[in-house]
Protein backbone atom coordinates (compact mmCIF):
# COMPACT_ATOMS: atom_id res chain seq x y z
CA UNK A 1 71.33 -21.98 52.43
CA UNK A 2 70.37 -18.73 50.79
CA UNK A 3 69.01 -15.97 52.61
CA UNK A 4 68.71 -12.87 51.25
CA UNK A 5 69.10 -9.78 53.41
CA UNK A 6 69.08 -6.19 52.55
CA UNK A 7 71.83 -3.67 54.23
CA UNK A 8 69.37 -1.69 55.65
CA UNK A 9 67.88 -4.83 57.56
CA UNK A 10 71.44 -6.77 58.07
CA UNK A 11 71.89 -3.11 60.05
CA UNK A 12 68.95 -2.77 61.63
CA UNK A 13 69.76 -6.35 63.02
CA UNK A 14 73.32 -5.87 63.59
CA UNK A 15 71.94 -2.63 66.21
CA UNK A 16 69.39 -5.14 67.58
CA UNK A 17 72.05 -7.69 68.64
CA UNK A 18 74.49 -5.12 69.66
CA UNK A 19 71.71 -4.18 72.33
CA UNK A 20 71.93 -7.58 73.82
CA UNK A 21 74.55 -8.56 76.93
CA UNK A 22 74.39 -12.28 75.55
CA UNK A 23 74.36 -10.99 71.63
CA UNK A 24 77.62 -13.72 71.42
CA UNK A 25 75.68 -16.48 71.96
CA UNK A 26 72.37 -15.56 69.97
CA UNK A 27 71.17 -15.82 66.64
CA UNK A 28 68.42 -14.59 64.39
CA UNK A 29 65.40 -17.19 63.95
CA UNK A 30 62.68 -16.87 61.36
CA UNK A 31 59.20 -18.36 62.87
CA UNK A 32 56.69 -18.67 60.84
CA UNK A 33 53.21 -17.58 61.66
CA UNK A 34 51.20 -18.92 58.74
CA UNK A 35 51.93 -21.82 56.42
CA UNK A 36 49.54 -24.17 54.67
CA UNK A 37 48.21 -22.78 50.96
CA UNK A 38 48.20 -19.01 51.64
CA UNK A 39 51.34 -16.65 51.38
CA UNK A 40 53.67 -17.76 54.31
CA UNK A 41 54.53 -14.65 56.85
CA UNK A 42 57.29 -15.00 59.04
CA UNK A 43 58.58 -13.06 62.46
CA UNK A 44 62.14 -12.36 63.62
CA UNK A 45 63.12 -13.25 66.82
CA UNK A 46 66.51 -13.15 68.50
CA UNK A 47 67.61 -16.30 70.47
CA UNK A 48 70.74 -18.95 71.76
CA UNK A 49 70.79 -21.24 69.34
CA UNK A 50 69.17 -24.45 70.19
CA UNK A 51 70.42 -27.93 70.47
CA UNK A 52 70.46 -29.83 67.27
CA UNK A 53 69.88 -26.41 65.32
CA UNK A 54 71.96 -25.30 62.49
CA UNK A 55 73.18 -22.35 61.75
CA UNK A 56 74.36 -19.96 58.73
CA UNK A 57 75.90 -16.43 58.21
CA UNK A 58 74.43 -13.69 55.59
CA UNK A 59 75.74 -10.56 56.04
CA UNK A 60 77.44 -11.03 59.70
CA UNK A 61 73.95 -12.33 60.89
CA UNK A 62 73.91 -15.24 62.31
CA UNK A 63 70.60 -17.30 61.58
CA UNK A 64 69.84 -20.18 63.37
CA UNK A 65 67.38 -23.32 61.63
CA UNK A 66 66.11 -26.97 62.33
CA UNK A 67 66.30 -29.48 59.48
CA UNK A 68 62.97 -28.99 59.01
CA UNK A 69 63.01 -25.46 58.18
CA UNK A 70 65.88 -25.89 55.65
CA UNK A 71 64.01 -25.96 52.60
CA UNK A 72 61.82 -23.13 53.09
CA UNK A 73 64.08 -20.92 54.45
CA UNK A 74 66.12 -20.90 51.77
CA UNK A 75 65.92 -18.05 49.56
CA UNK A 76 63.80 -16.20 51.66
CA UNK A 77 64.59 -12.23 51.68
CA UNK A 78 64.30 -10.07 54.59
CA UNK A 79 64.11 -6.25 54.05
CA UNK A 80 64.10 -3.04 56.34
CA UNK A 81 61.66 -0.26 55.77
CA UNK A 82 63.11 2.77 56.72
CA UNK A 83 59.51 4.87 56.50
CA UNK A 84 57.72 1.60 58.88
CA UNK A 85 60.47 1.10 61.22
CA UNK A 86 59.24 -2.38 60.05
CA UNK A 87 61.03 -5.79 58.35
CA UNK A 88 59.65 -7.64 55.63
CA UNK A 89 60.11 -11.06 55.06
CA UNK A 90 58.77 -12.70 52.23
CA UNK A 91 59.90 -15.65 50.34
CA UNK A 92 59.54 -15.51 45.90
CA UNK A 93 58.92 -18.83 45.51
CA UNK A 94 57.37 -20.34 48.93
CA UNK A 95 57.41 -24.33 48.99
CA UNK A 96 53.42 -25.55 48.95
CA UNK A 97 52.36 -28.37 51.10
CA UNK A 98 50.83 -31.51 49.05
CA UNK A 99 47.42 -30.60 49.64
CA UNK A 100 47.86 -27.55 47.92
CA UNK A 101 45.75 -27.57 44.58
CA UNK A 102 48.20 -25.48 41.87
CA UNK A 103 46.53 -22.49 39.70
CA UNK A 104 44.81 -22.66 37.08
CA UNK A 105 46.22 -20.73 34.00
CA UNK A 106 44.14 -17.86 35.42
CA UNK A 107 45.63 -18.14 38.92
CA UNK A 108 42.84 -19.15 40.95
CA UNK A 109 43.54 -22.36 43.13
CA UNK A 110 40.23 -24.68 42.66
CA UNK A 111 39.92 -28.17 44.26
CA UNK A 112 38.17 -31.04 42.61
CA UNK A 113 34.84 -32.17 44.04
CA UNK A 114 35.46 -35.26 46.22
CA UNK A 115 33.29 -37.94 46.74
């Protein structure tokens, strides 16, 4: 598992977690908002770690993950904006479900006419 994490978010994080009596027992989850064709976008959320979940260290941040989220997770980067007070979490090469038509040469995504 690859997750990339700047040291301005592993920080911010790090001061998130610190905040919480349990922060021992939790973990950083990624949830995805949006999937499908477009851009995935992501949220953070701090949580126990759930049965049959798996988790993985970047950074001395503990992330927490189903088997299902395994694939896509991986190589994901997470950033801190200092300006924002925001993360950003974006992923370079997102996985694209099978009903995703790939670009054409001039990046447009166009679906053949069904009959």
């Amino acid at each position: 598992m690859n997750i990339r994490i700047s040291n301005q978010a592993a920080a911010r994080l790090h001061a998130l977690l610190l905040e919480e009596p349990d922060q021992d027992k939790l973990s950083v989850r990624l949830v995805p908002l949006t999937t499908g064709c477009g851009t995935p976008s992501f949220a953070l959320e701090l949580t126990e770690v759930r049965p049959g979940f798996f988790t993985t260290e970047t950074k001395g941040i503990r992330f927490s993950y189903s088997t299902e989220e395994k694939d896509w997770l991986d190589g994901i980067v997470i950033d801190w904006n200092r300006e924002t007070h925001k993360f950003s979490i974006f992923h370079p090469d997102p996985l694209l479900s099978d009903d995703c038509p790939a670009p054409d040469t001039d990046g447009f995504c166009r679906q053949e006419a069904r009959e």
